[in-house]
Protein backbone atom coordinates (compact mmCIF):
# COMPACT_ATOMS: atom_id res chain seq x y z
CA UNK A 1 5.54 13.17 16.15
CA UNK A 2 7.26 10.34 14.50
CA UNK A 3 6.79 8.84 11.30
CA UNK A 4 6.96 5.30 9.65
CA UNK A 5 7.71 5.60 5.65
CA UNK A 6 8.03 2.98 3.27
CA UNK A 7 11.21 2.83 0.91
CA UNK A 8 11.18 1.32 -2.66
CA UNK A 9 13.51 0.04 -5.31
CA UNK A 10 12.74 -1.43 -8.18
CA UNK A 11 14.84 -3.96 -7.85
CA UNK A 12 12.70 -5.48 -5.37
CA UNK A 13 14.02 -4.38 -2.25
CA UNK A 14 11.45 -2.28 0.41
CA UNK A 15 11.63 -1.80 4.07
CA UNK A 16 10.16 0.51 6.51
CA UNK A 17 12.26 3.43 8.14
CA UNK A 18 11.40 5.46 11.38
CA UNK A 19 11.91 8.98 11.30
CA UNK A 20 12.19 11.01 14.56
CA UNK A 21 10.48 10.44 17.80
CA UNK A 22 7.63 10.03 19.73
CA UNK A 23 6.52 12.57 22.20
CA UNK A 24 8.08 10.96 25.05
CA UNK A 25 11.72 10.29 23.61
CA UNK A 26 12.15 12.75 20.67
CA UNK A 27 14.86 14.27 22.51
CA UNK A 28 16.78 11.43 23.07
CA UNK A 29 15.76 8.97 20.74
CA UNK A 30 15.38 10.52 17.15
CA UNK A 31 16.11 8.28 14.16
CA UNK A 32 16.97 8.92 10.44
CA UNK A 33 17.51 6.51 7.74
CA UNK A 34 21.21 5.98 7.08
CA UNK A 35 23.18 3.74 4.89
CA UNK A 36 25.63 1.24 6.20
CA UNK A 37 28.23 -0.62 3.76
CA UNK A 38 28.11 -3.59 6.10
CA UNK A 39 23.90 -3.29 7.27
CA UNK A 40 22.73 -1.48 4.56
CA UNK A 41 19.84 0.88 5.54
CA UNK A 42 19.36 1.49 8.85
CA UNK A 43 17.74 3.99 11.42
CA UNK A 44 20.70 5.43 12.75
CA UNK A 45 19.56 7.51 16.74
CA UNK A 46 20.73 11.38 15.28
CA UNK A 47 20.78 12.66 18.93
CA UNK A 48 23.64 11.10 20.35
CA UNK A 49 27.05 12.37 20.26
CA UNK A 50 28.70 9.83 18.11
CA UNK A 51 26.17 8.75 15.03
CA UNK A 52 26.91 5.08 14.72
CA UNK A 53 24.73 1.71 12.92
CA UNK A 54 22.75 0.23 15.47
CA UNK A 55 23.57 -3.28 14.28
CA UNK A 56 27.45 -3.01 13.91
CA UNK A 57 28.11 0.05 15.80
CA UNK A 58 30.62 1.34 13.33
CA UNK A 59 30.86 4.76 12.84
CA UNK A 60 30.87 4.94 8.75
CA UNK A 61 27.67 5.67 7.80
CA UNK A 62 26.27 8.31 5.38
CA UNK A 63 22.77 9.77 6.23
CA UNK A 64 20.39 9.55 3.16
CA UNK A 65 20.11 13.22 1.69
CA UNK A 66 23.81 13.53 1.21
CA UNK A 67 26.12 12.53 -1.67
CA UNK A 68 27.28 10.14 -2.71
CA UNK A 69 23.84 8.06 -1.68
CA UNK A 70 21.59 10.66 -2.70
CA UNK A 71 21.65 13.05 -5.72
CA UNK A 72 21.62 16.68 -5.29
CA UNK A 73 18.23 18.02 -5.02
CA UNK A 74 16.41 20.94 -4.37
CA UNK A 75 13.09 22.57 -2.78
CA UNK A 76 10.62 19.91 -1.19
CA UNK A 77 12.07 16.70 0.89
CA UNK A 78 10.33 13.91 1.66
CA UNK A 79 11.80 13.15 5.11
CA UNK A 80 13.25 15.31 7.24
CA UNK A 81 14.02 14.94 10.98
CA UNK A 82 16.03 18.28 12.74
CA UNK A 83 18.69 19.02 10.11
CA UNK A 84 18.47 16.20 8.33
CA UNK A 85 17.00 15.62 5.38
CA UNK A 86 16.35 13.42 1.77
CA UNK A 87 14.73 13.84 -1.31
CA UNK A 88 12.20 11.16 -2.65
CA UNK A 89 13.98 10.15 -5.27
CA UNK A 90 17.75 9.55 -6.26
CA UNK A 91 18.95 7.29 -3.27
CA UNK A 92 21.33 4.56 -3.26
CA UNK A 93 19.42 0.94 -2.96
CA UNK A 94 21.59 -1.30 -0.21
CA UNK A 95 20.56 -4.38 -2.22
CA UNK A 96 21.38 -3.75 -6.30
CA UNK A 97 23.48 -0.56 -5.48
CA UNK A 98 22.09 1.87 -8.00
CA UNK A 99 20.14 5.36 -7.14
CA UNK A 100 17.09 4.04 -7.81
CA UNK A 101 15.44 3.65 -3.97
CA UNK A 102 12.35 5.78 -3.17
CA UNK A 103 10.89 7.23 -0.28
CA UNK A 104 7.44 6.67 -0.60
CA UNK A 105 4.25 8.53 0.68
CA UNK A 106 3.00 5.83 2.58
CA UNK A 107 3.50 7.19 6.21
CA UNK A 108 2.25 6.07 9.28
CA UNK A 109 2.53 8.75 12.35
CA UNK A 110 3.21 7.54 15.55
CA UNK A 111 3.60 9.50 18.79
């Protein structure tokens, strides 16, 4: 089961992310939010071979949940699809560049 969770920033800045799959493509088609210097944030397809930006296609991006775009954390994630994973808070905003974006509990399921 896939989700659809809002992100935050302070700044101003909020777009939805997909994370995972639907029942019918959750093996080939799972997504988790990754950051991009040229896209920003972007749902990057985690179960290929080569982990790319779906806009640009480079290959440098970081997935959200690891430093240095998210701070260390601990216990409870909010997001989480196969071994990824990111805390709520503590992620870097594409648009004013500080660690101020949120994932928010706002999540719609789909399948």
């Amino acid at each position: 089961m896939g989700q659809i969770i809002q992100v935050a920033c302070p700044c101003g800045f909020s777009q939805s992310v997909k994370i995972s799959g639907g029942m019918r493509d959750f093996k080939t088609n799972a997504t988790f939010p990754h950051y991009c210097k040229t896209c920003g944030l972007v749902d990057v397809n985690v179960t290929t071979s080569t982990i790319e930006c779906p806009t640009c296609h480079t290959q440098e991006v970081v997935a959200y949940g690891v430093p240095p775009i998210s701070l260390p954390f601990e216990g409870y994630t909010s997001v989480q699809c196969r071994e990824y994973s990111a805390p709520y808070k503590g992620n870097l905003c594409p648009q004013c560049q500080k660690m101020t974006l949120e994932f928010t509990n706002n999540v719609m399921m789909f399948d």
